[in-house]
N, C-alpha and C. Protein backbone atom coordinates (compact mmCIF):
# COMPACT_ATOMS: atom_id res chain seq x y z
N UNK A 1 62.57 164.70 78.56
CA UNK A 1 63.07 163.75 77.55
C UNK A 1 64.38 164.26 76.94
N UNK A 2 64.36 165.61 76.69
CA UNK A 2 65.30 166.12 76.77
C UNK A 2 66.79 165.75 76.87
N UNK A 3 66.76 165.81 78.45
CA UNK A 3 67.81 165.35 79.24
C UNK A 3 67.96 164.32 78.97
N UNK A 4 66.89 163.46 79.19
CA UNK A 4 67.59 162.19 79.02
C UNK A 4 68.06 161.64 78.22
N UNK A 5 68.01 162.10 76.94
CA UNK A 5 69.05 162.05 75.89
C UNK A 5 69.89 162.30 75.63
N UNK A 6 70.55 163.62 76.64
CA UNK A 6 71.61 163.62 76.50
C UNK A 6 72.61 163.26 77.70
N UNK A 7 71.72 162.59 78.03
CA UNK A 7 72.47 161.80 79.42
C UNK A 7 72.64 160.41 78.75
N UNK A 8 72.35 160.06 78.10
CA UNK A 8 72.01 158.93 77.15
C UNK A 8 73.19 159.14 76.30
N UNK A 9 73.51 159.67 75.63
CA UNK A 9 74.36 160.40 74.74
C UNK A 9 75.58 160.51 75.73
N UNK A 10 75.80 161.30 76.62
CA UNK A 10 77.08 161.48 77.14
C UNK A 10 77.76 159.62 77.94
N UNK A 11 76.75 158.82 78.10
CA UNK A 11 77.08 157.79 78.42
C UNK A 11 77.71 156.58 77.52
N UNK A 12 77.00 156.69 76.21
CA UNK A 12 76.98 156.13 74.74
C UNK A 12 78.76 156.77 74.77
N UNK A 13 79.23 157.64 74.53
CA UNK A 13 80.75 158.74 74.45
C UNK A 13 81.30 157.73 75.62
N UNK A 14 80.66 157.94 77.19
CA UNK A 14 82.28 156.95 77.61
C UNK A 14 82.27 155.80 77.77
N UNK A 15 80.95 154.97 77.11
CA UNK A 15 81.29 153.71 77.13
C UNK A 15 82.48 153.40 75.98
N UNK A 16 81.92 154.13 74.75
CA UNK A 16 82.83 153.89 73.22
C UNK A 16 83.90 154.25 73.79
N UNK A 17 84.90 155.07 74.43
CA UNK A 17 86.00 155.50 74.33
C UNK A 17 86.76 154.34 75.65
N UNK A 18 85.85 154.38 76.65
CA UNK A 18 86.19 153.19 77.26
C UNK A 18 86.67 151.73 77.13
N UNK A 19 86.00 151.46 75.72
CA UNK A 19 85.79 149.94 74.91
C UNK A 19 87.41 150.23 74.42
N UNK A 20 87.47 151.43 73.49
CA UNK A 20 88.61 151.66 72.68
C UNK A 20 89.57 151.21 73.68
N UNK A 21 90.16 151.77 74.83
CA UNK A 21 90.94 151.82 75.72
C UNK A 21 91.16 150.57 75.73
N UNK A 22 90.17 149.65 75.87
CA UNK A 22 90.26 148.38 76.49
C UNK A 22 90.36 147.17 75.58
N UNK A 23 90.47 147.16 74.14
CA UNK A 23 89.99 146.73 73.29
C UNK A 23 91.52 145.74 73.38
N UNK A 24 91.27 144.31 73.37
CA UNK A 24 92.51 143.17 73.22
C UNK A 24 92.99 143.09 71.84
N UNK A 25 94.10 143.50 71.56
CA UNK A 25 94.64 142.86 70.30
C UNK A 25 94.25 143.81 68.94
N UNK A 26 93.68 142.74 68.12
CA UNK A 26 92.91 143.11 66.95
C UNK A 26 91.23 142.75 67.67
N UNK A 27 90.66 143.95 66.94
CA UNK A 27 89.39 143.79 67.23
C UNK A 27 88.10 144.36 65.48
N UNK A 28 87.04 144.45 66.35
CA UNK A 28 86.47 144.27 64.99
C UNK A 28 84.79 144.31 65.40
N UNK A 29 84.01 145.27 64.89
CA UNK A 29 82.15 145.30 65.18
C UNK A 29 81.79 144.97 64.48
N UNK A 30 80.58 143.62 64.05
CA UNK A 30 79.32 143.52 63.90
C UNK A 30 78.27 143.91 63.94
N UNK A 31 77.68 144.16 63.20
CA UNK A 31 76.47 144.24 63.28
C UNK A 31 74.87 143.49 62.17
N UNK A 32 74.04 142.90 63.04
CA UNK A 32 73.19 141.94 62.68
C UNK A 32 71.69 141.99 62.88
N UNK A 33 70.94 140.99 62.47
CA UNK A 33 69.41 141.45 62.71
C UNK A 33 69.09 139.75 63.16
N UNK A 34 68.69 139.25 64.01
CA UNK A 34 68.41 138.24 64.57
C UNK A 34 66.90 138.05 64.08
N UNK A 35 66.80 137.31 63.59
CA UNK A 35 65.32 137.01 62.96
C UNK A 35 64.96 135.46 62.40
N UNK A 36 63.53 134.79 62.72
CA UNK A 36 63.26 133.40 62.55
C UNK A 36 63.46 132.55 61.00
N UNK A 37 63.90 133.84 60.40
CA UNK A 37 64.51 132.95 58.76
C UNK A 37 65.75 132.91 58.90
N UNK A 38 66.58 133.03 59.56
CA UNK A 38 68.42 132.90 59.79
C UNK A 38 68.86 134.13 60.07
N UNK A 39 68.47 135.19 60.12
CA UNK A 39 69.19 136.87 60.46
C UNK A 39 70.05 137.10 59.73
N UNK A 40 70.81 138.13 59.00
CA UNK A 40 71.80 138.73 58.53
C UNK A 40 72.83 139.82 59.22
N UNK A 41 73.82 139.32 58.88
CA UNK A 41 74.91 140.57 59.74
C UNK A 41 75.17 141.47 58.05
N UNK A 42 74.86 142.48 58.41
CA UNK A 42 75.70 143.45 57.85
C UNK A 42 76.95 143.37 56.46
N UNK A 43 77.92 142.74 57.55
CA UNK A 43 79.44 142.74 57.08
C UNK A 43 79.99 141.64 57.83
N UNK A 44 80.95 140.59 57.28
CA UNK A 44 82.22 139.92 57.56
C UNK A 44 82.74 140.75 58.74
N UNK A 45 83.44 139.99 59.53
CA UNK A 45 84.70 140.85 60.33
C UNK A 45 85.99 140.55 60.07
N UNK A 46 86.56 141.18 59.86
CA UNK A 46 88.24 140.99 59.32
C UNK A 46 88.83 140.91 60.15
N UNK A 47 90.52 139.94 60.71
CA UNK A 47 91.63 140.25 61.35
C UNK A 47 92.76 139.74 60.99
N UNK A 48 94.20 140.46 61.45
CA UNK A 48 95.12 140.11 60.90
C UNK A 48 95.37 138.81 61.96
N UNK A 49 95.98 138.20 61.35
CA UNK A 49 96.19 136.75 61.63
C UNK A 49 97.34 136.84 62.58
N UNK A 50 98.27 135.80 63.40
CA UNK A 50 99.45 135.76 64.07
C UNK A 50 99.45 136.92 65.11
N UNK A 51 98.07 137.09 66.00
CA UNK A 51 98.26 137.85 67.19
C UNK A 51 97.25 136.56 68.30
N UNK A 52 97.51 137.10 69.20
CA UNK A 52 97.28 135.72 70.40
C UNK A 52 96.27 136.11 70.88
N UNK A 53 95.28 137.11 70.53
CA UNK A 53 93.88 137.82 71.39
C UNK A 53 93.08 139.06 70.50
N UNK A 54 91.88 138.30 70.28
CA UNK A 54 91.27 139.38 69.63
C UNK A 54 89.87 139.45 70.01
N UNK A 55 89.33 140.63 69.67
CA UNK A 55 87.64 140.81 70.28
C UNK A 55 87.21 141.29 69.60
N UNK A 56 85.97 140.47 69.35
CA UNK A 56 84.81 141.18 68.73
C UNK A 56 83.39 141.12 69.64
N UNK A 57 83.04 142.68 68.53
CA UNK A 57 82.08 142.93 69.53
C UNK A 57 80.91 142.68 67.96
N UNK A 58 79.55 142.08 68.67
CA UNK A 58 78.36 142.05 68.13
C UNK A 58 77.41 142.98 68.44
N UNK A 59 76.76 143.41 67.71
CA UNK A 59 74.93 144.18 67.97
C UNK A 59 74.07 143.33 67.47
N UNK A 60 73.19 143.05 67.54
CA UNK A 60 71.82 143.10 67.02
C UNK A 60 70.42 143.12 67.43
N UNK A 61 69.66 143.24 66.72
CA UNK A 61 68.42 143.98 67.33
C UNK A 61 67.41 142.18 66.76
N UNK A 62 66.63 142.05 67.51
CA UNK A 62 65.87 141.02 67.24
C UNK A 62 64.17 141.66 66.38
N UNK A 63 63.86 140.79 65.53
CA UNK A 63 62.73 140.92 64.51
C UNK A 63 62.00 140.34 64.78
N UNK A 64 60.32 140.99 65.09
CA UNK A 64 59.41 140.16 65.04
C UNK A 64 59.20 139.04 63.79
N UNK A 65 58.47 137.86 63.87
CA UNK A 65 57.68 137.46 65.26
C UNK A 65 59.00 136.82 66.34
N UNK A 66 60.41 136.70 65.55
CA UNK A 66 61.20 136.11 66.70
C UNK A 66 60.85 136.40 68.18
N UNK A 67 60.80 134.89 68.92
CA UNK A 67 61.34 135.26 70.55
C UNK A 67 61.49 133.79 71.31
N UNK A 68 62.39 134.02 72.30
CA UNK A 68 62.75 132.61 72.87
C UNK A 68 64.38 132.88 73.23
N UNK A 69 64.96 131.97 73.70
CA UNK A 69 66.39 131.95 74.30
C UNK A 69 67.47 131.11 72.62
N UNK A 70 68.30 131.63 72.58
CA UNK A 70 69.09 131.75 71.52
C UNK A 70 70.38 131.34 72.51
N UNK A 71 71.43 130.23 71.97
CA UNK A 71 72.73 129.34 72.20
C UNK A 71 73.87 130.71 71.28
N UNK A 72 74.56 130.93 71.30
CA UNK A 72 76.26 131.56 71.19
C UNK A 72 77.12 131.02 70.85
N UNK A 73 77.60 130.52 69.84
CA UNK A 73 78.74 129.70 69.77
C UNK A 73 79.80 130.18 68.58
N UNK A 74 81.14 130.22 69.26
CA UNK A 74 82.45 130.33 67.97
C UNK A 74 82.69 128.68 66.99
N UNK A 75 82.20 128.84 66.42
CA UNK A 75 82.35 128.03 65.22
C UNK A 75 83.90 127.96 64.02
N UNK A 76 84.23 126.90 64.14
CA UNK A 76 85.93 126.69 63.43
C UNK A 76 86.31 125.81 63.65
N UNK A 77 87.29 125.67 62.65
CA UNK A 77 88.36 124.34 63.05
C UNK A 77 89.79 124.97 62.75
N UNK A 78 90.89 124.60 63.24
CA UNK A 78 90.94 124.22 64.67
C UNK A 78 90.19 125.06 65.93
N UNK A 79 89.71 124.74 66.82
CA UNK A 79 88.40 125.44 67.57
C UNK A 79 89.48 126.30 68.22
N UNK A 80 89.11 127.31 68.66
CA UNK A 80 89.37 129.03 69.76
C UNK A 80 88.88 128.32 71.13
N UNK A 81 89.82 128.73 71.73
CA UNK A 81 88.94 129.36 73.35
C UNK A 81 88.66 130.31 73.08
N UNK A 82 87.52 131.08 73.61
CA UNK A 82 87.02 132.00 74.12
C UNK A 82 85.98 132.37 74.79
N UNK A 83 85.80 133.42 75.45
CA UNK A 83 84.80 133.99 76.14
C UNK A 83 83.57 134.77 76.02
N UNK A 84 82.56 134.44 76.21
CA UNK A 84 81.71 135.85 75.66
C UNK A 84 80.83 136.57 76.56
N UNK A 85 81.20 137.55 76.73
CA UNK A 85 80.59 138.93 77.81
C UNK A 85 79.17 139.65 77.37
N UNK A 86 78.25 139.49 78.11
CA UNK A 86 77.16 140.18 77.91
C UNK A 86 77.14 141.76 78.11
N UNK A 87 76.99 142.57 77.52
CA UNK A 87 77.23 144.15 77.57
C UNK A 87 76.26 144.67 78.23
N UNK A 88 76.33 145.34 79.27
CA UNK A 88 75.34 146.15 79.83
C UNK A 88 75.15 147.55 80.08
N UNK A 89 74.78 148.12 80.37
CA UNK A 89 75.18 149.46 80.54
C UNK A 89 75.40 149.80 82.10
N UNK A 90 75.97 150.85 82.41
CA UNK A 90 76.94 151.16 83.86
C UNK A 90 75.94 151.23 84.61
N UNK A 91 74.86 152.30 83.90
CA UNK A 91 73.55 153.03 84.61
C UNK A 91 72.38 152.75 83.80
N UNK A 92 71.68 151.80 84.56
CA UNK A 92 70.62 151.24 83.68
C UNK A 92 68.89 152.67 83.77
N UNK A 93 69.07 153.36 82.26
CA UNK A 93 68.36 154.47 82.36
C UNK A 93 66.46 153.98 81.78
N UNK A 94 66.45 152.44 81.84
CA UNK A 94 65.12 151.74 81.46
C UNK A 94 64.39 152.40 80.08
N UNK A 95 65.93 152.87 79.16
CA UNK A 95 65.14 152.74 78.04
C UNK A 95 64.62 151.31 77.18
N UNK A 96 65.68 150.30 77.67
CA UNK A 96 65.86 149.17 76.54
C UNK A 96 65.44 148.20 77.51
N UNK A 97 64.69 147.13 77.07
CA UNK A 97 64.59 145.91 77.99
C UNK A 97 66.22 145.24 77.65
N UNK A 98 66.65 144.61 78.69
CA UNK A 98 68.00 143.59 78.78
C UNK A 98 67.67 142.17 79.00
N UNK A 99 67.65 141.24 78.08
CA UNK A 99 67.52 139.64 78.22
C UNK A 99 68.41 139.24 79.54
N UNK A 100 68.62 138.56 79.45
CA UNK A 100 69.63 137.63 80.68
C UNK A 100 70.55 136.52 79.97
N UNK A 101 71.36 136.74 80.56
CA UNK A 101 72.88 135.81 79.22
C UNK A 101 73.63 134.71 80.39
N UNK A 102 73.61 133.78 80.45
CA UNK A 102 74.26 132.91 81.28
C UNK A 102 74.22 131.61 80.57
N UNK A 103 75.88 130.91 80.61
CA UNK A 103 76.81 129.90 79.96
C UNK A 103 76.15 130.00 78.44
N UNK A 104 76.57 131.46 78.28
CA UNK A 104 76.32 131.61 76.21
C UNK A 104 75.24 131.31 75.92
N UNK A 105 73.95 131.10 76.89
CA UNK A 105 72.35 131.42 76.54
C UNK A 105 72.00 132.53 76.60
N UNK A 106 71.59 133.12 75.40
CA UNK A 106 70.68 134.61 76.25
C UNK A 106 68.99 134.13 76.17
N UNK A 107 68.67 134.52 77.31
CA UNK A 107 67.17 134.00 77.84
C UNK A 107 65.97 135.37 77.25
N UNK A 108 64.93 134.12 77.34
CA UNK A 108 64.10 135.87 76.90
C UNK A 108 63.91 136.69 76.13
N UNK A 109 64.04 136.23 74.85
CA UNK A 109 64.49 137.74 73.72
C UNK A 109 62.98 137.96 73.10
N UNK A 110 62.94 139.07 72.91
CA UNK A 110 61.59 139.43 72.35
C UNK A 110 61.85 140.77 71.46
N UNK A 111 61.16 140.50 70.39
CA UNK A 111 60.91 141.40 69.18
C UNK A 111 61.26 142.51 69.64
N UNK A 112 62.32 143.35 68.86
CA UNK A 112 62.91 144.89 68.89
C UNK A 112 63.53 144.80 70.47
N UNK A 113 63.98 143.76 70.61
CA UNK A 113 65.22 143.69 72.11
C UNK A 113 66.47 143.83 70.84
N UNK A 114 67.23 144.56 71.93
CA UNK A 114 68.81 145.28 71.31
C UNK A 114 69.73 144.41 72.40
N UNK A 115 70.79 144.13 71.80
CA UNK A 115 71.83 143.37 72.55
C UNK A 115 73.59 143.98 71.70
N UNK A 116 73.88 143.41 72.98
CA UNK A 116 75.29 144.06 72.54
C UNK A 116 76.75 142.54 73.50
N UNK A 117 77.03 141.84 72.22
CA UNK A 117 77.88 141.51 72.91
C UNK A 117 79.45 140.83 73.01
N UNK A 118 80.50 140.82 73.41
CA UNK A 118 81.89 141.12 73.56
C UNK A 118 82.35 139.32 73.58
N UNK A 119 83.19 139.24 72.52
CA UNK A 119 83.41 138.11 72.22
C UNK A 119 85.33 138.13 72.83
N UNK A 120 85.48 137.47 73.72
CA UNK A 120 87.12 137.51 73.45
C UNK A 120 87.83 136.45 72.88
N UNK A 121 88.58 136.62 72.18
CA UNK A 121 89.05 135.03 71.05
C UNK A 121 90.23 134.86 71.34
N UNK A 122 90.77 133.72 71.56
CA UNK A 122 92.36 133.51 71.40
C UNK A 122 92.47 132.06 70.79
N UNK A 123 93.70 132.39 69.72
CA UNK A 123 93.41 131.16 68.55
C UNK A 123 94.90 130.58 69.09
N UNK A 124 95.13 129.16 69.08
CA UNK A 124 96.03 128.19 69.11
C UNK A 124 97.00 128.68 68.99
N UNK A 125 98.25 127.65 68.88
CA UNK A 125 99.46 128.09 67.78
C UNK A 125 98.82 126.98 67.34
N UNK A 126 99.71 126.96 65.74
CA UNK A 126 99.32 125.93 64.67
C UNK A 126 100.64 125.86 63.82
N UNK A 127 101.03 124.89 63.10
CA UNK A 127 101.99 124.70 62.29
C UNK A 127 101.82 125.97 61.21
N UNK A 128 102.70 127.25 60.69
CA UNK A 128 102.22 128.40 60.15
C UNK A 128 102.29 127.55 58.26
N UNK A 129 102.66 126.06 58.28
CA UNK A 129 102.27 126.30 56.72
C UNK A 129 101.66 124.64 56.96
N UNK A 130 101.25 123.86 57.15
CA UNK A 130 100.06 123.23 57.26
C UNK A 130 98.56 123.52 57.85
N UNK A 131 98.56 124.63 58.76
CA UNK A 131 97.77 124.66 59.93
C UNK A 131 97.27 123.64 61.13
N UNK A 132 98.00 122.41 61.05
CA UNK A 132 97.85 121.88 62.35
C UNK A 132 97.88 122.39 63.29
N UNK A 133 97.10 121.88 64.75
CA UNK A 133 97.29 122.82 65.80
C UNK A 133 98.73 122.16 66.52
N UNK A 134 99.36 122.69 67.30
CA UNK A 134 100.58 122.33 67.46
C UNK A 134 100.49 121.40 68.68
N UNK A 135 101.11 120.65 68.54
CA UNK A 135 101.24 119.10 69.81
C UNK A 135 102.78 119.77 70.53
N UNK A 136 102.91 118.94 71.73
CA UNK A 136 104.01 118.92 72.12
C UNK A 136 105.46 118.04 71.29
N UNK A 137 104.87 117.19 70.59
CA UNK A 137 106.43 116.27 70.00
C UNK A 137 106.39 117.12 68.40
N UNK A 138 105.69 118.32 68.27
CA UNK A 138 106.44 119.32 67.24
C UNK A 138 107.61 119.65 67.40
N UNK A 139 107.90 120.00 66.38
CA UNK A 139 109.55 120.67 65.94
C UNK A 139 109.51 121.88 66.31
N UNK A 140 110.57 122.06 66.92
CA UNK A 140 110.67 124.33 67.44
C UNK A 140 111.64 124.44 66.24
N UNK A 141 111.66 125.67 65.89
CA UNK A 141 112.45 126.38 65.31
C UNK A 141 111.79 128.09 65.48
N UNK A 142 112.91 128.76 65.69
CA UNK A 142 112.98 130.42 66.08
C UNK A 142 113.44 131.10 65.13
N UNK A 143 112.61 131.86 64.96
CA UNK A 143 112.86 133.32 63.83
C UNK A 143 112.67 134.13 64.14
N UNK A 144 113.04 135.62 63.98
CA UNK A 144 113.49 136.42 64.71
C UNK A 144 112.47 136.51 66.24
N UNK A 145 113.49 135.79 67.03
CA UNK A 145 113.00 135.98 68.34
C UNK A 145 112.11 135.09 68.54
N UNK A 146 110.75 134.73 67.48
CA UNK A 146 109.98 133.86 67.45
C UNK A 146 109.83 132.40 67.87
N UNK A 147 108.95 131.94 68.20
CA UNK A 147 108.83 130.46 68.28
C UNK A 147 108.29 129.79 67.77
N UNK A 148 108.34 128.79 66.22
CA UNK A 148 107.41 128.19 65.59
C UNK A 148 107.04 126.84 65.72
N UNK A 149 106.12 126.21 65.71
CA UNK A 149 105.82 124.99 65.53
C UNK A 149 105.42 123.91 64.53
N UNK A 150 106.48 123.09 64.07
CA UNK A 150 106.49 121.71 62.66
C UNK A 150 105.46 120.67 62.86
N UNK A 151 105.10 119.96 62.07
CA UNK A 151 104.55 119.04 62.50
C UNK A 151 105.72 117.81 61.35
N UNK A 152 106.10 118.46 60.73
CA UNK A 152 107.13 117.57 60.07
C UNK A 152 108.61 118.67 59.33
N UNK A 153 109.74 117.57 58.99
CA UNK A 153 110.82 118.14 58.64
C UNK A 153 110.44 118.95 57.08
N UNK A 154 109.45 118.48 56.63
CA UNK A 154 108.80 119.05 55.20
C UNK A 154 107.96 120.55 55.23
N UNK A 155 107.01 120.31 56.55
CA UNK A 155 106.92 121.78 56.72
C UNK A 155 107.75 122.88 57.17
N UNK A 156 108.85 122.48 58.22
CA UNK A 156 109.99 123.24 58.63
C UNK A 156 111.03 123.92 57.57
N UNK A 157 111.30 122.65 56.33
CA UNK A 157 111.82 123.22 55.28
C UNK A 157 110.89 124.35 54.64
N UNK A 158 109.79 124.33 54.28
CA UNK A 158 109.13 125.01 53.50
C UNK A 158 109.22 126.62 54.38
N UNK A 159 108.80 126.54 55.77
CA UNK A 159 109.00 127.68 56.38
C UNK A 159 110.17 128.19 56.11
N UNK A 160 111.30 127.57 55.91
CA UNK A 160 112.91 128.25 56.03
C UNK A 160 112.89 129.17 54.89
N UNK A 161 111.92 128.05 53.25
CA UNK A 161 112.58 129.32 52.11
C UNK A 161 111.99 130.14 51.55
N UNK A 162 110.91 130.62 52.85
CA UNK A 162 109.92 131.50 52.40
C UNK A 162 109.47 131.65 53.76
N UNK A 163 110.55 132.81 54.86
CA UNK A 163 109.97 132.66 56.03
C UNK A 163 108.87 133.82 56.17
N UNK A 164 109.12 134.61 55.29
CA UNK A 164 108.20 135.94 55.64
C UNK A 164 106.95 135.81 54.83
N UNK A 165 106.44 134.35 53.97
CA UNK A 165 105.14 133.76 53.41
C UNK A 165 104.06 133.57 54.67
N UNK A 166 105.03 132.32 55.89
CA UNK A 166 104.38 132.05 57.11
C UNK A 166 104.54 132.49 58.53
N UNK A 167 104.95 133.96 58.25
CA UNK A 167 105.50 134.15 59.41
C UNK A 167 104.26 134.78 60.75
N UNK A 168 103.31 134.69 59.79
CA UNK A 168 102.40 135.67 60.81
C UNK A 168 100.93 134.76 60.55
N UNK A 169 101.10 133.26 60.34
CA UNK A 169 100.47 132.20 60.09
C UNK A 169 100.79 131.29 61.45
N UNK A 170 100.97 131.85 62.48
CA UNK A 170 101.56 130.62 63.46
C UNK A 170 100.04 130.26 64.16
N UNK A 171 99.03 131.49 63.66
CA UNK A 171 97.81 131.33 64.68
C UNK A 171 96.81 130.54 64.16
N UNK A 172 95.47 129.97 64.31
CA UNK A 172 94.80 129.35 63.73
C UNK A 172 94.01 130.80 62.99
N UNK A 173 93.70 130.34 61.53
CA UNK A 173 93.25 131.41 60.42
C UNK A 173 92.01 130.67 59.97
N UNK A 174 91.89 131.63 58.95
CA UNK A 174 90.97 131.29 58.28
C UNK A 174 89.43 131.55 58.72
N UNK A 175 88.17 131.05 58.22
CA UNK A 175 87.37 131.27 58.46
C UNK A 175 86.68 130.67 59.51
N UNK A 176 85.85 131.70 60.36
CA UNK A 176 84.92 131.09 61.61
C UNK A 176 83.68 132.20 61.31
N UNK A 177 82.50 131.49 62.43
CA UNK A 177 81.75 131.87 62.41
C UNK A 177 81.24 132.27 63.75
N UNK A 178 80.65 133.05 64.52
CA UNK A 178 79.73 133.56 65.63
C UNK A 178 78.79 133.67 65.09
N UNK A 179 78.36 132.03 65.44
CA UNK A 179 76.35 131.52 65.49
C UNK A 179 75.51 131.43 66.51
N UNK A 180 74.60 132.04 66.09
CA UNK A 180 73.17 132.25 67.05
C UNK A 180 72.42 131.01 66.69
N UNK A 181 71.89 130.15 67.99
CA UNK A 181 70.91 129.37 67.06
C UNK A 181 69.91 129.52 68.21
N UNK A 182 68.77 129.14 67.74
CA UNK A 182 67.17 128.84 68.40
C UNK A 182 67.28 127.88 69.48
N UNK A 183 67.81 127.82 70.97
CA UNK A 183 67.77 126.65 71.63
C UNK A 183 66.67 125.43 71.03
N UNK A 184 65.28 125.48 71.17
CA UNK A 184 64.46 124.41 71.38
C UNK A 184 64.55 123.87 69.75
N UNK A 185 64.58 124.91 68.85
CA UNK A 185 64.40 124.08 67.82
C UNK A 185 66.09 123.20 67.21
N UNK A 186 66.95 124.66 67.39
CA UNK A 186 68.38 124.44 66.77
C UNK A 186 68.93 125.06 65.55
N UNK A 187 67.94 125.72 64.90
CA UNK A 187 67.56 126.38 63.75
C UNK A 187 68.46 127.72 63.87
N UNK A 188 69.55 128.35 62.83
CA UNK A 188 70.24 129.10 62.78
C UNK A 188 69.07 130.50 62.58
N UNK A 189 69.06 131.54 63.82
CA UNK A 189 68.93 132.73 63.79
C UNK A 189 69.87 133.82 63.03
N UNK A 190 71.15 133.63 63.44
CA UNK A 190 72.08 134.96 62.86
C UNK A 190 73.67 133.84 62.84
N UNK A 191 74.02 134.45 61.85
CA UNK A 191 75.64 134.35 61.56
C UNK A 191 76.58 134.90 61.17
N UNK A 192 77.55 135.47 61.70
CA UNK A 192 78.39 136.56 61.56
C UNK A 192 79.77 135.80 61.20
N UNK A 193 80.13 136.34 60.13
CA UNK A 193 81.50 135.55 59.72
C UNK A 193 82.56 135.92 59.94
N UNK A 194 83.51 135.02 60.69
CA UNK A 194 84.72 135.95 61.23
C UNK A 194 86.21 135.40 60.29
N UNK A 195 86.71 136.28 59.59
CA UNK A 195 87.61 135.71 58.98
C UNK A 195 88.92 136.32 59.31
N UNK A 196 90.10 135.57 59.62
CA UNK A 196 91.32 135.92 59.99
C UNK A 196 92.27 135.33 58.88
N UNK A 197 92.96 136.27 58.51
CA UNK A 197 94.10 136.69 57.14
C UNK A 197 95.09 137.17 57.17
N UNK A 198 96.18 136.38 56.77
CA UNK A 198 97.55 136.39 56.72
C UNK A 198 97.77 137.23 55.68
N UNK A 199 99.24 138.37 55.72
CA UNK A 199 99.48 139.20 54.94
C UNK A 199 99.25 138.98 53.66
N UNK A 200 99.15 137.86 53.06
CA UNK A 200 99.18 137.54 51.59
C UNK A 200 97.79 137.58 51.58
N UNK A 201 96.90 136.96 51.67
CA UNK A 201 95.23 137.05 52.13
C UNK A 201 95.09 138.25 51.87
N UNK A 202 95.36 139.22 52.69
CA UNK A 202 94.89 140.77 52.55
C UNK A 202 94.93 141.48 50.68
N UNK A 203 96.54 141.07 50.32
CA UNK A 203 96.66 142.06 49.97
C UNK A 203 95.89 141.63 48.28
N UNK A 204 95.20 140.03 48.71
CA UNK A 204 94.13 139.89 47.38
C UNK A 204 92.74 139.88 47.68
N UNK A 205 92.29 140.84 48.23
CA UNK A 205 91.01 141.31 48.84
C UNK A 205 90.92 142.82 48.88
N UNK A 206 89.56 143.66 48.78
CA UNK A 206 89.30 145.26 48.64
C UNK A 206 89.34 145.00 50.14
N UNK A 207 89.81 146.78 50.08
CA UNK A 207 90.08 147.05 51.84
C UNK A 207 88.50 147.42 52.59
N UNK A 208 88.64 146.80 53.61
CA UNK A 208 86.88 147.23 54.35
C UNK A 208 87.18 147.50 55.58
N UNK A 209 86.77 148.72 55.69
CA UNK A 209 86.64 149.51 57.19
C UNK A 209 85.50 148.54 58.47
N UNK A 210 85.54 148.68 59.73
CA UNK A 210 84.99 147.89 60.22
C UNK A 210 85.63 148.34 61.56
């Protein structure tokens, strides 16, 4: 048993440093308890706003009596593409049972199952001081180097006299959520809140590690 802990252990080291390596953008961990009264995460996830790719990664461990197949979904408006990756391990050492995850179902979950899993996000462009998502018959205008998108001559002005207010607002912000729900019933298991914040945002909020 021994060993296998620390074979366990030396694997835990290069998956983490591996993730780091690989990590898109801004990123950000969760962690949650999946359970039949709604589950709790931990902590919010924070990111800075006006980058084109970010990942988060989730944990959580499921609570009896929960069990059954659980739906995945990024929750927001204006909506994200993104992807979500089921985490596995390289070398499966049969400490942990592993559910089965296919089109954002995970199948199978049963009391004290551990999951781990990799969200990749990429948010719109959006008008940086209305937040519309941006159409093609928007207005361009370029700042340093940049490319922004109007939805009218009123927001374009407003960007001009206060460009460094919206400058890192071009992405869709604000608050979303990564919800778990109960396939058969529909009933919210876990919700993890993902909030993305423009420099001004930050600097009226306590700082949280994550």
């Amino acid at each position: 048993m021994r060993y296998k802990n620390l074979i366990t252990f030396g694997l835990a080291v290069a998956v983490s440093l591996a993730a780091a390596h690989h990590r898109w953008g801004d990123s950000s961990h969760a962690i949650g308890l999946i359970t039949a009264k709604g589950g709790k995460a931990r902590h919010p996830s924070f990111f800075s706003s006006g980058k084109t790719r970010y990942s988060q990664i989730a944990t959580a461990t499921i609570l009896p009596p929960f069990r059954g197949d659980v739906k995945v979904l990024l929750e927001g408006d204006p909506k994200m593409d993104y992807e979500i990756h089921f985490s596995k391990p390289v070398i499966d050492l049969g400490l942990h049972r592993l559910p089965d995850f296919k089109d954002g179902i995970l199948y199978g979950l049963q009391p004290r199952d551990r999951l781990a899993l990799w969200v990749m996000i990429h948010p719109p462009r959006v008008d940086p001081v209305c937040g519309m998502r941006c159409e093609p018959e928007f207005i361009g205008h370029f700042f340093q180097d940049r490319e922004y998108c109007f939805c009218s001559e009123s927001c374009r002005a407003s960007f001009q006299q206060a460009p460094e207010k919206y400058a890192d607002r071009d992405r869709a912000h604000g608050k979303y959520t990564l919800a778990f729900y109960d396939t058969p019933s529909g009933r919210s298991v876990l919700k993890i809140p993902l909030i993305f914040q423009g420099k001004e945002d930050r600097q009226h909020r306590t700082p949280h590690n994550h």
